[in-house]
Protein backbone atom coordinates (compact mmCIF):
# COMPACT_ATOMS: atom_id res chain seq x y z
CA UNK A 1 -16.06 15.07 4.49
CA UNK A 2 -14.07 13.61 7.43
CA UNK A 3 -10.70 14.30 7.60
CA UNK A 4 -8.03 12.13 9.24
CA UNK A 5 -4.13 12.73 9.91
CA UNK A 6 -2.34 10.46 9.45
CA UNK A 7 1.03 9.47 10.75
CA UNK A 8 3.52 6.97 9.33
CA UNK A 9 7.02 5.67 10.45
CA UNK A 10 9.06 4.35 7.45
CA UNK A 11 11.97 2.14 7.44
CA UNK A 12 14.06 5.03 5.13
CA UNK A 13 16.77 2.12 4.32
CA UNK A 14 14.06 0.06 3.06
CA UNK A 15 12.96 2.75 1.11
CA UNK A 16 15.79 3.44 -0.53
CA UNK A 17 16.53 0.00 -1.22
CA UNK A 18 13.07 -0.31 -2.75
CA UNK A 19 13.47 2.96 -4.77
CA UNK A 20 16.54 1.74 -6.12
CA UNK A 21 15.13 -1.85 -7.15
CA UNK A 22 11.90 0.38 -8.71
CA UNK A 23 14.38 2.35 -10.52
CA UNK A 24 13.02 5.25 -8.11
CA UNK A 25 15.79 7.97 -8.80
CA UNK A 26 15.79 11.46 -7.76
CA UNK A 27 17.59 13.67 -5.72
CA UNK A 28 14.77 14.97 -3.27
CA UNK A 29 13.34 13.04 -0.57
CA UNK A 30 9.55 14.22 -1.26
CA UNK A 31 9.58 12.43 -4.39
CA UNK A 32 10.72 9.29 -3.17
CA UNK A 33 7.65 9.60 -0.39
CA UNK A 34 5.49 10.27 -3.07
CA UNK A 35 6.36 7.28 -5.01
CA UNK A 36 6.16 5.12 -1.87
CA UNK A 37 2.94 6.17 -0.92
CA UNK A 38 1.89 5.77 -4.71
CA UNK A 39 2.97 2.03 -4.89
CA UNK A 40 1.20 1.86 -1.50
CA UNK A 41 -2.29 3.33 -1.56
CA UNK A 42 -2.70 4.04 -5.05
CA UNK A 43 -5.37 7.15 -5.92
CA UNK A 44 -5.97 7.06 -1.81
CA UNK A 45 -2.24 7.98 -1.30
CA UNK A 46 -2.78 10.74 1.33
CA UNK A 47 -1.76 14.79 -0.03
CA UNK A 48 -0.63 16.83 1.41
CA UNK A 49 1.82 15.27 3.62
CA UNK A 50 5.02 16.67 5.84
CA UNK A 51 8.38 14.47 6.40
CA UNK A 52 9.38 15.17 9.74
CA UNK A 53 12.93 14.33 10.50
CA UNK A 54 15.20 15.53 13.91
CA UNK A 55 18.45 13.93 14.08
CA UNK A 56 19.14 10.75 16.35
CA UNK A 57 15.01 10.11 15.78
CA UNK A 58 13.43 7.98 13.60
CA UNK A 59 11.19 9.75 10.60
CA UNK A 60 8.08 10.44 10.46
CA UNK A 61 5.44 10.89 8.09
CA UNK A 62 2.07 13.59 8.70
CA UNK A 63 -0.43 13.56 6.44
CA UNK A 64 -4.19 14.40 5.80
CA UNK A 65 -6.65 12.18 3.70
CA UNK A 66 -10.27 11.48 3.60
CA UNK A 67 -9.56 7.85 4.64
CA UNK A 68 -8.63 6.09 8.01
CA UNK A 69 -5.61 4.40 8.49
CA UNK A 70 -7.64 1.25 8.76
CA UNK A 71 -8.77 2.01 5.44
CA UNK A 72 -5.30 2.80 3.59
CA UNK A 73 -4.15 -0.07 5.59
CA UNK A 74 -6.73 -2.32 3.83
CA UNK A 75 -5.50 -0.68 0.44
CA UNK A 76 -2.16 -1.71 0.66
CA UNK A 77 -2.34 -4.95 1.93
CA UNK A 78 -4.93 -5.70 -0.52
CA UNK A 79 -2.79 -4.52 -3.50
CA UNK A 80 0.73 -3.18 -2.23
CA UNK A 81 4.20 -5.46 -3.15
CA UNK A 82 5.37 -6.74 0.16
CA UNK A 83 8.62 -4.40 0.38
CA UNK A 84 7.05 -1.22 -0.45
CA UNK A 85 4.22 -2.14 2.32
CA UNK A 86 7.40 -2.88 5.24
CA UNK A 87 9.36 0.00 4.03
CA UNK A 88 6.36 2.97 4.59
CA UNK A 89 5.69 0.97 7.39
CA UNK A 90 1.68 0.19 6.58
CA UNK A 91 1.21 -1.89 9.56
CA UNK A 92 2.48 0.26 12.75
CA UNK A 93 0.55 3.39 10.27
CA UNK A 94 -2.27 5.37 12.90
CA UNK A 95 -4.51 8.28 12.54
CA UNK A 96 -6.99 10.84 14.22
CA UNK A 97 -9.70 12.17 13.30
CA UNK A 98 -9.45 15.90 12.35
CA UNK A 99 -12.43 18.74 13.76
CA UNK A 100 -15.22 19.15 11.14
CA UNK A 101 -15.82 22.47 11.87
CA UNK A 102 -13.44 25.35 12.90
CA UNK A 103 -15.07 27.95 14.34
CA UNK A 104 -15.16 31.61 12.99
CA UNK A 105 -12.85 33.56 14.25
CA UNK A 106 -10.44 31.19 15.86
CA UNK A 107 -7.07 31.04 16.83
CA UNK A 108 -4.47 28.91 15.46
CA UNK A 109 -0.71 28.32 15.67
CA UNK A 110 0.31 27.32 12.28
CA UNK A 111 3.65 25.64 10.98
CA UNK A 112 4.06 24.89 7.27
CA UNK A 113 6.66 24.24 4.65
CA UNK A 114 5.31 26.10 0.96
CA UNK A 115 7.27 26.40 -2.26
CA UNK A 116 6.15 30.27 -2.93
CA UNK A 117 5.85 30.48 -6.41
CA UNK A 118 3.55 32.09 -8.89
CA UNK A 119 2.53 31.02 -12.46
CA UNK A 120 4.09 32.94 -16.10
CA UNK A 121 1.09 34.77 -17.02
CA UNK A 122 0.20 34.38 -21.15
CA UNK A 123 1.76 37.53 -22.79
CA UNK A 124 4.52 37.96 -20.18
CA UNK A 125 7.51 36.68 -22.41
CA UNK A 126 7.24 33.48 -21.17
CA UNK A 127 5.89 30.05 -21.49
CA UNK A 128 2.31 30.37 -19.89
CA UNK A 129 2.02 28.09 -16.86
CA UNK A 130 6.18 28.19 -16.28
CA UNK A 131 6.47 28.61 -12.69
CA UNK A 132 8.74 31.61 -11.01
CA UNK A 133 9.69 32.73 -7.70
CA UNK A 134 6.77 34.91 -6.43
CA UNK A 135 10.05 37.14 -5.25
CA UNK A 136 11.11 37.50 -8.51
CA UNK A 137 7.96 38.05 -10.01
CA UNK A 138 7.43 40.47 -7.77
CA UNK A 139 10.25 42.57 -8.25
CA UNK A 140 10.98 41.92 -11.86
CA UNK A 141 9.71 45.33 -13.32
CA UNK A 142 10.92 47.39 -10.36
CA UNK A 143 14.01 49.52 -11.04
CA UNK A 144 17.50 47.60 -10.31
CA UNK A 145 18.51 49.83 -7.06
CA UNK A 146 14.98 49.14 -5.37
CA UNK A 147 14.96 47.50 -2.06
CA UNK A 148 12.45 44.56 -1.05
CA UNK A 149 12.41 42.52 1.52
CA UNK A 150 12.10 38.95 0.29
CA UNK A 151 10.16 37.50 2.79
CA UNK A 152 7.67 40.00 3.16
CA UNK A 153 7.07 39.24 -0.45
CA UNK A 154 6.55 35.33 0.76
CA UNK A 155 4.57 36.64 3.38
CA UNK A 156 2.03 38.15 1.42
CA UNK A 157 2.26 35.08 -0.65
CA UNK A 158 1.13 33.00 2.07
CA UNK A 159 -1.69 35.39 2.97
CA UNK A 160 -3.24 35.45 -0.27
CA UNK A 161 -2.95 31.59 0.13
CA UNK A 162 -4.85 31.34 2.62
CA UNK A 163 -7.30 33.78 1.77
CA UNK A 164 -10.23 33.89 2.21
CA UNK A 165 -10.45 30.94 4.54
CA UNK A 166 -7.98 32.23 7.15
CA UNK A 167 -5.79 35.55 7.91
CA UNK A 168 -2.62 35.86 9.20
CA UNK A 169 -2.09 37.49 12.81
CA UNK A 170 1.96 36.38 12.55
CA UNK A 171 3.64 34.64 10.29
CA UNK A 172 7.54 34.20 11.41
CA UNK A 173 10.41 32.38 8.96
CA UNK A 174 11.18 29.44 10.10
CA UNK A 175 13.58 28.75 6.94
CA UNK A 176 14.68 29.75 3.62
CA UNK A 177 16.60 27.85 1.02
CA UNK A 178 16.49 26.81 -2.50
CA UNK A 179 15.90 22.96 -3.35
CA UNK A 180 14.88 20.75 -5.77
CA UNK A 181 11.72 19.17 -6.75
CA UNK A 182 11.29 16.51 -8.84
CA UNK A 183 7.92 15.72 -10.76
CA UNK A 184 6.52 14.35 -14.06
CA UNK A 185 5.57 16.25 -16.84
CA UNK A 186 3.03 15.57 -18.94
CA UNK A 187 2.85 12.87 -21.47
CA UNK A 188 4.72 13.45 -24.58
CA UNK A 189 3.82 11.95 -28.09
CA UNK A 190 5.16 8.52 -27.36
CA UNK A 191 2.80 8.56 -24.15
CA UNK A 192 6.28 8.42 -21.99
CA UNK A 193 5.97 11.00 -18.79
CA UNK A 194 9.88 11.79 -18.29
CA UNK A 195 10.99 13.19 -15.05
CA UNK A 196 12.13 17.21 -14.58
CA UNK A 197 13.69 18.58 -11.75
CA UNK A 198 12.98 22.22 -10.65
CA UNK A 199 14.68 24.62 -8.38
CA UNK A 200 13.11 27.22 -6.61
CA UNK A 201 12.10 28.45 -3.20
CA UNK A 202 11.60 25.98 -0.38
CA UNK A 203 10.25 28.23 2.73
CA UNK A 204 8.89 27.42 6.49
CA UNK A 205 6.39 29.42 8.61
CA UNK A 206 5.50 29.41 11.90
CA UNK A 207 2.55 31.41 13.13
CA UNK A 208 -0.81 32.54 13.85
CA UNK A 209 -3.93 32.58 11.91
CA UNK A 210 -7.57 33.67 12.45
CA UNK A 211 -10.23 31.27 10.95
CA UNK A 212 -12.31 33.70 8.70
CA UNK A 213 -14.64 31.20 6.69
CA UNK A 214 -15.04 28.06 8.52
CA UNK A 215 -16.54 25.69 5.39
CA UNK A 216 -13.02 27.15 3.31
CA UNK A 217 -10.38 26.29 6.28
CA UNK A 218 -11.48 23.03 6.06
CA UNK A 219 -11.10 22.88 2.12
CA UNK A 220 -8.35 24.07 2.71
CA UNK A 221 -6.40 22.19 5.10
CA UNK A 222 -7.37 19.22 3.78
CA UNK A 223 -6.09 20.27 -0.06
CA UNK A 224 -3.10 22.07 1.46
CA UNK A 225 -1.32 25.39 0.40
CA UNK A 226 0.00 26.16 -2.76
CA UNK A 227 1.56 23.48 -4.85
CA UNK A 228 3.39 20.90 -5.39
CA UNK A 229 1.14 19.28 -2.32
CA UNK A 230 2.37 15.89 -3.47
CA UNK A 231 5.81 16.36 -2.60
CA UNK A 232 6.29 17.33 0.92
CA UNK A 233 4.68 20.81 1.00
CA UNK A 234 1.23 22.78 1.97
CA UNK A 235 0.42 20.71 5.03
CA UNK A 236 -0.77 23.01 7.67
CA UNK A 237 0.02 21.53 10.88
CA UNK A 238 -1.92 22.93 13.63
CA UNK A 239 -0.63 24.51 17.43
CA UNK A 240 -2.19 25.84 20.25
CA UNK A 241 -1.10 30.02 19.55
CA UNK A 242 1.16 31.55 21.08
């Protein structure tokens, strides 16, 4: 499969005014991507992606997806309303074309923005499936007075995402902060798929990683790392290493 980046400069006051005339509410800015790239490209709209935002700049969307720009391009103007198509900016939208192959053993400088969690286990006292904080899974049957260090815990998170397609040679914090995210949950007797908002960790990386399988980095960049991959997270952006 051929993998493309893609890179998008939205009109963000369009978008809002389009989220608020599609009734578009929520309090985090990867949902209301999401839903613009939804009402733009449809079941092509490109996961994962990465806002990219520095003050006194305009923002800017990455993403990866199977198809060209051309190709979303011909998506949304085939099927897109008109404001949704001017406010993610569809017709100034380019793209590259990623490597096919990484070679084993390589050398990358990695950035990427994950939401570290893990999912309730059945038989733990919990709903199965409920996320948690891989942190606080981790230390939840530890004695009160033990010391961890949090990010070490995301650290090792990341690794074992990654796994077995790359390992980590450095893997620095960027960031830490809670935020929320806002998704759908699934259909409820009436067929009606209400919003939820969760909280949780929202965590950067910078880094280096060694390719280990090549055919599984590629999987894997172009799925992304961990999940909620819709919503502004798991995009591994690549760097010459340090």
């Amino acid at each position: 499969m051929t993998l493309h980046m893609i890179q998008i400069t939205p009109d963000m006051i369009g978008a809002a005014a389009w989220a608020h005339q599609n009734s578009v509410v929520s309090a985090d800015g990867g949902y209301l991507i999401h839903a613009l790239l939804k009402a733009n490209f449809g079941s092509l709209a490109p996961k994962p992606f990465a806002m990219m935002a520095k003050s006194g700049k305009p923002a800017k969307i990455l993403a990866y997806s199977p198809h060209s720009a051309e190709q979303l391009r011909e998506q949304a103007q085939m099927f897109a309303e008109p404001a949704a198509l001017e406010a993610a900016g569809v017709k100034t939208m380019i793209s590259k074309t990623m490597p096919d192959v990484f070679a084993r053993g390589a050398r990358l400088g990695f950035e990427v923005r994950v939401r570290p969690v893990v999912r309730a286990a059945r038989g733990a006292g919990e709903h199965a499936g409920k996320e948690r904080d891989a942190f606080l899974a981790a230390i939840r049957d530890l004695p009160k007075d033990t010391r961890v260090d949090r990010m070490e815990i995301y650290r090792q998170w990341l690794a074992r995402a990654l796994s077995p397609a790359a390992g980590i040679q450095q893997a620095d914090p960027v960031y830490r902060r809670l935020t929320q995210v806002t998704r759908r949950n699934a259909a409820s007797e009436t067929g009606a798929r209400p919003l939820a908002s969760l909280q949780g960790p929202d965590v950067g990386f910078s880094g280096v990683l060694q390719v280990a399988e090549p055919e599984a980095f590629s999987t894997l960049l172009a799925r992304g790392v961990g999940r909620h991959r819709a919503f502004g997270f798991g995009m591994l952006l690549l760097r010459p290493p340090r």
